[in-house]
Protein backbone atom coordinates (compact mmCIF):
# COMPACT_ATOMS: atom_id res chain seq x y z
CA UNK A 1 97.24 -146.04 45.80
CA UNK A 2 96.60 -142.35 45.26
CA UNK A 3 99.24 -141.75 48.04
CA UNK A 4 102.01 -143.88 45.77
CA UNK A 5 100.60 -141.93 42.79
CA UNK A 6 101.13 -138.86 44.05
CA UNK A 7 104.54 -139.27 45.49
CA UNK A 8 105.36 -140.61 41.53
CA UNK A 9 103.70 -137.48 40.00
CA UNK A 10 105.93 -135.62 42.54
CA UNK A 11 108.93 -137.25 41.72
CA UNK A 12 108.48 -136.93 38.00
CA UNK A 13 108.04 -133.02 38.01
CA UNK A 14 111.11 -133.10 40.09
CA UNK A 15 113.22 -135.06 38.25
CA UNK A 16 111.46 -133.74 34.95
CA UNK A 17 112.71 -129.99 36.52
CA UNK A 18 116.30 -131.15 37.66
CA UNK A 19 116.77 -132.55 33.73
CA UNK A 20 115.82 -129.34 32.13
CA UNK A 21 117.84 -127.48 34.48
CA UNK A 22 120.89 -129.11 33.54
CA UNK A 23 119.93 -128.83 29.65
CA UNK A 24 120.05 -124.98 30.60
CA UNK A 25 123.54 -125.10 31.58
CA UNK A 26 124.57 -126.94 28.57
CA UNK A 27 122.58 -124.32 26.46
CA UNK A 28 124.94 -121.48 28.09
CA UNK A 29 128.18 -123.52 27.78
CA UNK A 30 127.99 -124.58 24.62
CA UNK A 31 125.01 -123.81 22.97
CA UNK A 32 121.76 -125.27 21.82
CA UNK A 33 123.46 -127.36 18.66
CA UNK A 34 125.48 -128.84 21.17
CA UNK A 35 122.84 -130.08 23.44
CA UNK A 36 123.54 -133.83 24.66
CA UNK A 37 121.06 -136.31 26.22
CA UNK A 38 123.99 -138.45 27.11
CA UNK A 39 125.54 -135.48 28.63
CA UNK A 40 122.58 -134.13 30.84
CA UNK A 41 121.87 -138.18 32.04
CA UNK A 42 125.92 -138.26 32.96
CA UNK A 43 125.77 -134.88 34.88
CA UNK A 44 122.41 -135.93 36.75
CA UNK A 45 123.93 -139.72 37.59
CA UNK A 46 121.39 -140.60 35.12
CA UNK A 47 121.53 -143.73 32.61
CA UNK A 48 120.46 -142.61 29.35
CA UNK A 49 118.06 -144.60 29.04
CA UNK A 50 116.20 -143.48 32.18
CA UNK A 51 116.47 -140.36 30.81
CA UNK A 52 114.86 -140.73 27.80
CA UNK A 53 111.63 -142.07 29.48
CA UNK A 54 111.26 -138.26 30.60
CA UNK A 55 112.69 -137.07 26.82
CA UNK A 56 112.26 -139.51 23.89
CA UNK A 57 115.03 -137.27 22.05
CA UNK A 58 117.11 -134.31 22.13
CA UNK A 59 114.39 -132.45 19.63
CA UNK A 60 111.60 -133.51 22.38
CA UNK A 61 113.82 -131.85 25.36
CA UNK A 62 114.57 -128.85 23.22
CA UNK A 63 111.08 -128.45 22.40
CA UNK A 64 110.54 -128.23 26.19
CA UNK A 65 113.23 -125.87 26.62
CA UNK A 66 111.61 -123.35 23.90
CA UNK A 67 108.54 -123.59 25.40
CA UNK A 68 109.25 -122.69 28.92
CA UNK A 69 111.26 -119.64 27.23
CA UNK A 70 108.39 -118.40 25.43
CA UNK A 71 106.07 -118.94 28.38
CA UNK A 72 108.58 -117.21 30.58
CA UNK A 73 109.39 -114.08 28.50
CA UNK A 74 105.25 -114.12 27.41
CA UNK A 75 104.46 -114.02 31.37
CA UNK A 76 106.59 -111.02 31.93
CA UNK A 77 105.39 -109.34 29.27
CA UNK A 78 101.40 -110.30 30.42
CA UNK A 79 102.52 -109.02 33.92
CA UNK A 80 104.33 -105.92 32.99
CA UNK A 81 100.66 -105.00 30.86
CA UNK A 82 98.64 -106.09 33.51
CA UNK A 83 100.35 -104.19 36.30
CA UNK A 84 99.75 -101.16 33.99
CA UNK A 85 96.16 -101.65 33.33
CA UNK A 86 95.32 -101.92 36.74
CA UNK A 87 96.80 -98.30 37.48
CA UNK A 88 94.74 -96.76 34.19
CA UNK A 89 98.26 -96.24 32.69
CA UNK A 90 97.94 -94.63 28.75
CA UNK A 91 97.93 -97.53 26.42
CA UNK A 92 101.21 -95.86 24.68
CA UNK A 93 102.93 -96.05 28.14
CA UNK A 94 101.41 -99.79 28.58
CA UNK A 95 103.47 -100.58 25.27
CA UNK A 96 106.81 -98.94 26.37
CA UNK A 97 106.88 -100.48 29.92
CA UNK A 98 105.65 -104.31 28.34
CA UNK A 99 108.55 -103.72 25.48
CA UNK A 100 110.87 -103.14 28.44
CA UNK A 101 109.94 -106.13 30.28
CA UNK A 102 110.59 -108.18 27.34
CA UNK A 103 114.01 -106.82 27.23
CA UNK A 104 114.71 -107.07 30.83
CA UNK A 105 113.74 -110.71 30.85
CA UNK A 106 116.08 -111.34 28.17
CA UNK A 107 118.95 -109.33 29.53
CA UNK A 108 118.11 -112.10 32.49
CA UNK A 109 117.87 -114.81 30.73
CA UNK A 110 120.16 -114.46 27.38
CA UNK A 111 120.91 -118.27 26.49
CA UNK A 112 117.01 -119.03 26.66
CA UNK A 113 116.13 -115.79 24.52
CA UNK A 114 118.67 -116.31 22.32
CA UNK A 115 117.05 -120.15 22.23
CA UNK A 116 113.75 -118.70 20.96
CA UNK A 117 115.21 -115.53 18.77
CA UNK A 118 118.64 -116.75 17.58
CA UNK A 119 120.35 -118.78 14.96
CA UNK A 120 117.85 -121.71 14.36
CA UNK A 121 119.40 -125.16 15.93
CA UNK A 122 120.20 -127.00 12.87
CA UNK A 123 117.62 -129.69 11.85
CA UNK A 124 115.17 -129.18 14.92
CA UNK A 125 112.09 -128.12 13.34
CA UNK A 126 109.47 -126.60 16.31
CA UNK A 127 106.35 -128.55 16.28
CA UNK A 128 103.24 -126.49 17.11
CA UNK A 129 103.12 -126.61 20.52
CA UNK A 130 105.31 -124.00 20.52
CA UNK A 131 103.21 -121.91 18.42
CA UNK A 132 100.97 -120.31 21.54
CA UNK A 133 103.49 -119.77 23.70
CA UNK A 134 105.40 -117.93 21.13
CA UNK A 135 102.60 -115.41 20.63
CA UNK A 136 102.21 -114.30 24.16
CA UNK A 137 103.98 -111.16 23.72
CA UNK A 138 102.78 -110.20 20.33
CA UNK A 139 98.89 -110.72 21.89
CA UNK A 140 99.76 -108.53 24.64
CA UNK A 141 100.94 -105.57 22.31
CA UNK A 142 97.87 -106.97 20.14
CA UNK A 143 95.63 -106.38 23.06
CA UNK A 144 96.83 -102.72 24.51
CA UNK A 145 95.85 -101.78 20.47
CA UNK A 146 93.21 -103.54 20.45
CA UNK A 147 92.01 -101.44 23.68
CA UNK A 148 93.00 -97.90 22.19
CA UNK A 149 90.97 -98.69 19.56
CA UNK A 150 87.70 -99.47 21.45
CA UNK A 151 88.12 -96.26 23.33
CA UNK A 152 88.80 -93.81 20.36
CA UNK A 153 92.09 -93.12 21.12
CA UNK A 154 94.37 -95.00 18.04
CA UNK A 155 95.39 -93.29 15.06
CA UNK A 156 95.32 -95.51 12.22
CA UNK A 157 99.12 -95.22 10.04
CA UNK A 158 99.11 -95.12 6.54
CA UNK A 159 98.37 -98.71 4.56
CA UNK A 160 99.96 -99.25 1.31
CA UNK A 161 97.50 -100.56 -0.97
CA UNK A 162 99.17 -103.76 -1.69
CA UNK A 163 99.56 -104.49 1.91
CA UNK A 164 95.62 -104.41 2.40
CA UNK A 165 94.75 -107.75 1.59
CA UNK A 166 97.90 -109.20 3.43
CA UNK A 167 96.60 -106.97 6.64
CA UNK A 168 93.21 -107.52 6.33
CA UNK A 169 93.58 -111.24 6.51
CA UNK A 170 96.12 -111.03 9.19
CA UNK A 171 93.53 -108.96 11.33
CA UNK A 172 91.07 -112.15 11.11
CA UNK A 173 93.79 -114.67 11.80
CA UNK A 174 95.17 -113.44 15.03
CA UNK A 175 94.18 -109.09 15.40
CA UNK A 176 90.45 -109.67 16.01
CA UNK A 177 89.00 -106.11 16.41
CA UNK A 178 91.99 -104.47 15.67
CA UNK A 179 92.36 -101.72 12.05
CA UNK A 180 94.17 -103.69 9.31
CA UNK A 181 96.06 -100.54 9.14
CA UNK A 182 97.16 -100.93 12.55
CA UNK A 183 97.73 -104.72 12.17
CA UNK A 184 100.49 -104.37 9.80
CA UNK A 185 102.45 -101.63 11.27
CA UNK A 186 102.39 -103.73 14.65
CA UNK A 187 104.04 -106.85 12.98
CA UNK A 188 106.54 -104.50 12.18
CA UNK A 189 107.06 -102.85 15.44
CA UNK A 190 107.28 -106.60 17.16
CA UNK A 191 110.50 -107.28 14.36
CA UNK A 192 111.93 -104.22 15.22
CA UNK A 193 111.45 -104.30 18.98
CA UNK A 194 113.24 -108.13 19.12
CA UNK A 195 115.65 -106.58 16.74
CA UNK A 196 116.48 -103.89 19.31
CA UNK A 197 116.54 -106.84 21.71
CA UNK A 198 119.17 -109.14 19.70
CA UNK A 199 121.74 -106.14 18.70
CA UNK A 200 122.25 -105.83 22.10
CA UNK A 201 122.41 -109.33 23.87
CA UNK A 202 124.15 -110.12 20.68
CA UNK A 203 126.74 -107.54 20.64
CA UNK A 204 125.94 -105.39 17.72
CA UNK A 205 125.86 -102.45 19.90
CA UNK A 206 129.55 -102.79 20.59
CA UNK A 207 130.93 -99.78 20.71
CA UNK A 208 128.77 -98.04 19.58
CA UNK A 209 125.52 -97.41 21.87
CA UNK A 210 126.74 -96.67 25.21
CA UNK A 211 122.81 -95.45 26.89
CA UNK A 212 121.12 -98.69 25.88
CA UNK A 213 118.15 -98.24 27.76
CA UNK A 214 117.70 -94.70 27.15
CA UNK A 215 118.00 -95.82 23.30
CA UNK A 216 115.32 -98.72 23.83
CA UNK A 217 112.81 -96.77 25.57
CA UNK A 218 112.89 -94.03 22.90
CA UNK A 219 112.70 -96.71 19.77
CA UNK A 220 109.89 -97.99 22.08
CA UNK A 221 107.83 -94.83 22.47
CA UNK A 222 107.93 -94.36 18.82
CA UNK A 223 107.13 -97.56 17.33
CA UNK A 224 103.83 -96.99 19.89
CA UNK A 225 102.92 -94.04 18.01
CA UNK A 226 104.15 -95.98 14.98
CA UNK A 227 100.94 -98.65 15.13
CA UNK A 228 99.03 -95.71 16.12
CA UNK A 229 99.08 -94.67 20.18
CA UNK A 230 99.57 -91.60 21.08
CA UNK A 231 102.53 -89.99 22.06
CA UNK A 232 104.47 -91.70 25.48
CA UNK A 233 105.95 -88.41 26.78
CA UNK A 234 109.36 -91.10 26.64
CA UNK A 235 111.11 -89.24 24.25
C-alpha cells in the first residue's frame, strides 16, 4: 500500500507542478485577470473537473501562484543575505547586495513579480497564507538591522514625534529588537526599494534612465544609511 501511496503522492506533485506551470504562461500572455481554469485543464488535456480536484477555483490556484512568487523572490533575497554573512560582509553592503537580488529575481521573473507587486487582480482577495511568505524579504532587511544594532554599529534616523507610537508598536509586531526609529524608516526604504523595482519592469524608466543598475545600487546604498547603516562605499 505505501508503494501505491507513494506513486499517488508522486503523481499529484507532478501533475499539481505541470498545472501551475501552465497557469504561468497564461499569467504572461494575458495576465492574471485573465486566468482560466477551463483554459489551463484544455492546454494540459485536462477535464475541468479533474482539474479542480487539484484547484477548487481560480482564487485557490492564484493563491498558489502568489505564494510560490513570494517564496521564490523571499529565497533569493534569504540567499543573497546569507551568502554575505558567511563572508563577514558590512551589514550596509548585506542590504545593497539582498536589494539587488530582489531586483534580479524580478527582472527574471516579471509576470510573477508583477503578480505579487502589481495592479491587484480584481475581486481575489489573498487569504493569509500568503501573509509569511510575503514578509520574507522585509525580515531579511529586518534582520541585517536588527544585527547592526546588536553590534553598535546603527545610527538611529530622526523619528517624528507622531510617528512614535505607530513605530513603537510596529517594532513589537514584526521588528523585535530593532530601534522604533529604525523601524519606521525601514518600512519606508522596503516601498521605495519595490518602487525602484516596478518603474523599471513597468516601464516608467522609459527614456529616461539609461544606467539602471548603476541607479539601483546607488538608491540602495542610501536608503541603507537611510534606516541607519553605515555608509556602503556604493555611491
Amino acid at each position: 500500500m505505501s508503494t501505491i501511496r507513494g506513486a499517488r503522492e508522486r503523481a499529484r506533485i507532478e501533475v499539481t507542478a505541470a498545472i501551475k506551470d501552465e497557469a504561468r504562461k497564461q499569467l504572461a500572455e494575458e495576465g492574471a485577470p485573465k486566468l482560466s481554469l477551463r483554459a489551463v485543464a484544455r492546454e494540459l488535456g485536462m477535464v475541468s473537473s479533474a482539474l479542480y480536484r487539484y484547484f477548487p477555483s481560480r482564487d485557490d490556484l492564484l493563491t498558489a501562484l502568489i505564494v510560490d512568487a513570494f517564496d521564490a523572490i523571499g529565497a533569493a533575497a534569504e540567499q543573497a543575505g546569507a551568502d554575505q554573512a558567511a563572508g563577514e560582509v558590512p551589514p550596509a553592503e548585506r542590504w545593497v547586495a539582498v536589494s539587488c537580488a530582489v531586483r534580479e529575481w524580478a527582472l527574471a521573473h516579471p509576470h510573477e513579480y508583477a503578480l505579487i507587486y502589481g495592479s491587484p487582480v480584481p475581486g481575489y482577495i489573498a487569504p493569509m497564507d500568503t501573509v509569511g511568505p510575503a514578509a520574507r524579504v522585509g525580515l531579511v532587511l529586518i534582520d541585517i538591522v536588527r544585527g547592526a544594532f546588536r553590534a553598535g554599529d546603527l545610527t538611529l534616523p530622526p523619528l517624528a514625534d507622531e510617528l512614535r507610537a505607530d513605530a513603537e508598536r510596529m517594532a513589537a509586531d514584526f521588528a523585535e529588537g530593532v530601534p522604533p526609529e529604525s523601524v519606521a524608516a525601514l518600512v519606508a526604504a522596503w516601498a521605495q526599494l519595490f518602487g525602484l523595482i516596478s518603474f523599471e519592469l513597468f516601464g516608467q524608466y522609459n527614456r529616461v534612465v539609461e544606467e539602471r543598475e548603476a541607479l539601483f545600487r546607488q538608491t540602495a546604498g542610501e536608503l541603507a544609511r537611510s534606516v541607519g547603516l553605515r555608509d556602503t562605499g556604493t555611491g
